[in-house]
Protein backbone atom coordinates (compact mmCIF):
# COMPACT_ATOMS: atom_id res chain seq x y z
CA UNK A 1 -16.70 7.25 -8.16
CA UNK A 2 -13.42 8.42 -6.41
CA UNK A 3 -12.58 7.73 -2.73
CA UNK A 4 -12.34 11.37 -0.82
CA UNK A 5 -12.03 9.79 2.79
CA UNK A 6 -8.14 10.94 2.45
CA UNK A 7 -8.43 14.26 1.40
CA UNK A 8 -9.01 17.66 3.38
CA UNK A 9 -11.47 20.09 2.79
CA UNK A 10 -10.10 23.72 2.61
CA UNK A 11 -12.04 26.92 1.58
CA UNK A 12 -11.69 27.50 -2.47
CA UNK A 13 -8.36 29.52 -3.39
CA UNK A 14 -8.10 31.77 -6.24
CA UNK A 15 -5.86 30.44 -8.51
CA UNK A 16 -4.55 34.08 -9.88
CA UNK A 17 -4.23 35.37 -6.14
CA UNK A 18 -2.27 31.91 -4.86
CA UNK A 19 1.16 32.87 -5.88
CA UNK A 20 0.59 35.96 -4.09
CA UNK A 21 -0.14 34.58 -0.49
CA UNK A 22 2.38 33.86 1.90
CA UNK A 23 0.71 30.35 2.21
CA UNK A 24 1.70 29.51 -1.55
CA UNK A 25 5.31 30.55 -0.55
CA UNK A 26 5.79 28.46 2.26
CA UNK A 27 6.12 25.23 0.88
CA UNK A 28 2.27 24.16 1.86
CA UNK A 29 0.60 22.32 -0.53
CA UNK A 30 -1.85 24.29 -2.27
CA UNK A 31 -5.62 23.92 -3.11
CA UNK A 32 -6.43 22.58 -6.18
CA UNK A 33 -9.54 24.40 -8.16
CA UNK A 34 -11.62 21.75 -6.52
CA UNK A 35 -10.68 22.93 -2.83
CA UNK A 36 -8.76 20.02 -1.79
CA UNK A 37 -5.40 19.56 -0.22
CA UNK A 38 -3.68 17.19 -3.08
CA UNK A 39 -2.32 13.91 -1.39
CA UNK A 40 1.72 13.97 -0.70
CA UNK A 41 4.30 11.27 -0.31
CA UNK A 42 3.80 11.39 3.51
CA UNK A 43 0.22 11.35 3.78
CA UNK A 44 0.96 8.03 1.53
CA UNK A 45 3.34 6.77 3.87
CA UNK A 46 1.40 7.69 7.04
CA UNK A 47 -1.69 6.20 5.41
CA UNK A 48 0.17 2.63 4.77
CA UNK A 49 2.07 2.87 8.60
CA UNK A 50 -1.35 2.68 10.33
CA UNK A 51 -2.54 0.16 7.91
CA UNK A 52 0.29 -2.11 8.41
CA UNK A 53 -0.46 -1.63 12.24
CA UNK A 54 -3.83 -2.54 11.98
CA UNK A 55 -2.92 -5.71 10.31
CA UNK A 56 -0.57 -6.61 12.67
CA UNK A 57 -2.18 -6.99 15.25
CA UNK A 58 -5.27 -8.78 13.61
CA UNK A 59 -2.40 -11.05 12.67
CA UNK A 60 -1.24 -11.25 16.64
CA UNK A 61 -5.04 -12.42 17.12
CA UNK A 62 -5.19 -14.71 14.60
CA UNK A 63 -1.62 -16.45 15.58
CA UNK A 64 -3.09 -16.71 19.07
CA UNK A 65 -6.50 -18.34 18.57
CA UNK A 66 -4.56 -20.77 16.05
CA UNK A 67 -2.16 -22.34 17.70
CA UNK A 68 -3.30 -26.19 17.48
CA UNK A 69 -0.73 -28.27 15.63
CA UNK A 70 -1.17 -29.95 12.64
CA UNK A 71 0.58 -32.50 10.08
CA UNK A 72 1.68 -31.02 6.76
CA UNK A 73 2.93 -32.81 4.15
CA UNK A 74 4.89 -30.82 0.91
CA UNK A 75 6.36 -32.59 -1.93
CA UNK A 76 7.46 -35.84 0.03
CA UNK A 77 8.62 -33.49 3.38
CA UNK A 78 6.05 -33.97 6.69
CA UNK A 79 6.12 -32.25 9.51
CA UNK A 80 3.99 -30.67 12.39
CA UNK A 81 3.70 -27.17 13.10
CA UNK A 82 1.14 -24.71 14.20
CA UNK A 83 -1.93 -23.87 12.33
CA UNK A 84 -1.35 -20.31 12.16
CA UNK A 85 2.05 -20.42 10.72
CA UNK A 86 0.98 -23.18 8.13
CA UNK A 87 -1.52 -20.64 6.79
CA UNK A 88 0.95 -17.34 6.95
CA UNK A 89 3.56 -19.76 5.19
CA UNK A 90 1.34 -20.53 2.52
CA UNK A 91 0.46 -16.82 2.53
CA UNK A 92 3.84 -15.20 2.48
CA UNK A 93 4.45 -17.91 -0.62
CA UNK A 94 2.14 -16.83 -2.89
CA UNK A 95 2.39 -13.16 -1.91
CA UNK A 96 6.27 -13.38 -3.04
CA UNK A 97 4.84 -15.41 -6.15
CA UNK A 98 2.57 -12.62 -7.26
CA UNK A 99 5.29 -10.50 -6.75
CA UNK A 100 7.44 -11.94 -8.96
CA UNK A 101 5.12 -12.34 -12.08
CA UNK A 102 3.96 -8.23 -11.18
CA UNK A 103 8.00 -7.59 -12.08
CA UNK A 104 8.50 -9.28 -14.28
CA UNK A 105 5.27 -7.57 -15.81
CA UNK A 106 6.35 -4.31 -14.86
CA UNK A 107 9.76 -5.03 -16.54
CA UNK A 108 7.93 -6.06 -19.69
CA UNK A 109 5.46 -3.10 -20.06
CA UNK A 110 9.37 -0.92 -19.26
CA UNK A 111 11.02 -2.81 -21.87
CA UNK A 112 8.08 -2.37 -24.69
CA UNK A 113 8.22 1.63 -23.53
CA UNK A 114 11.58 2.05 -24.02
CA UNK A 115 11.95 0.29 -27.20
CA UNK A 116 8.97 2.89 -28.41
CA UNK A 117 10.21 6.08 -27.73
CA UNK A 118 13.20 5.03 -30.01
């Protein structure tokens, strides 16, 4: 099952009359055979601006209803500091963890594919 909420319903082209159109020429995307508007770098980037938006400010709400302190204690360090920056600490740690093992992944699976098409 594929996810259509992104894509724009536009009447069916003819693929044979398409190059003749002044649409086609224009630098507008054109329809595929299904009648959809294919999905471009900037709908992409649009798509992930408004997301990243959105989750902002959930995170402005969550930093404000958490703001009680409490102790941590880290491989022999202790401190106090806020709830809500505890958690997005320990977030923004293992989101730069996962990072790392996708790269070094990605450079991997790269390494293997160029070693192939030798």
């Amino acid at each position: 099952m594929s996810d259509n909420r992104y894509q724009t319903l536009i009447a069916p082209v003819d693929p044979t009359a398409a190059a003749s159109t002044p649409q086609a020429s224009s630098g507008t995307p054109a329809a595929t055979p299904t009648g959809r508007v294919p999905r471009t770098r900037a709908g992409s980037a649009w798509f992930g601006i408004c997301a990243t938006a959105l989750l902002s400010v959930v995170l402005i709400i969550f930093i404000g209803q958490n703001t009680r302190s409490v102790q941590v204690n880290f491989l022999g360090m202790s401190g106090s500091l806020p709830l809500a920056l505890a958690l997005l600490i320990a977030a923004v740690g293992t989101a730069i963890l996962i990072m790392v093992v996708g790269t070094v992944r990605i450079t991997q699976l790269r390494h293997r594919l160029s070693r192939q098409r030798r």
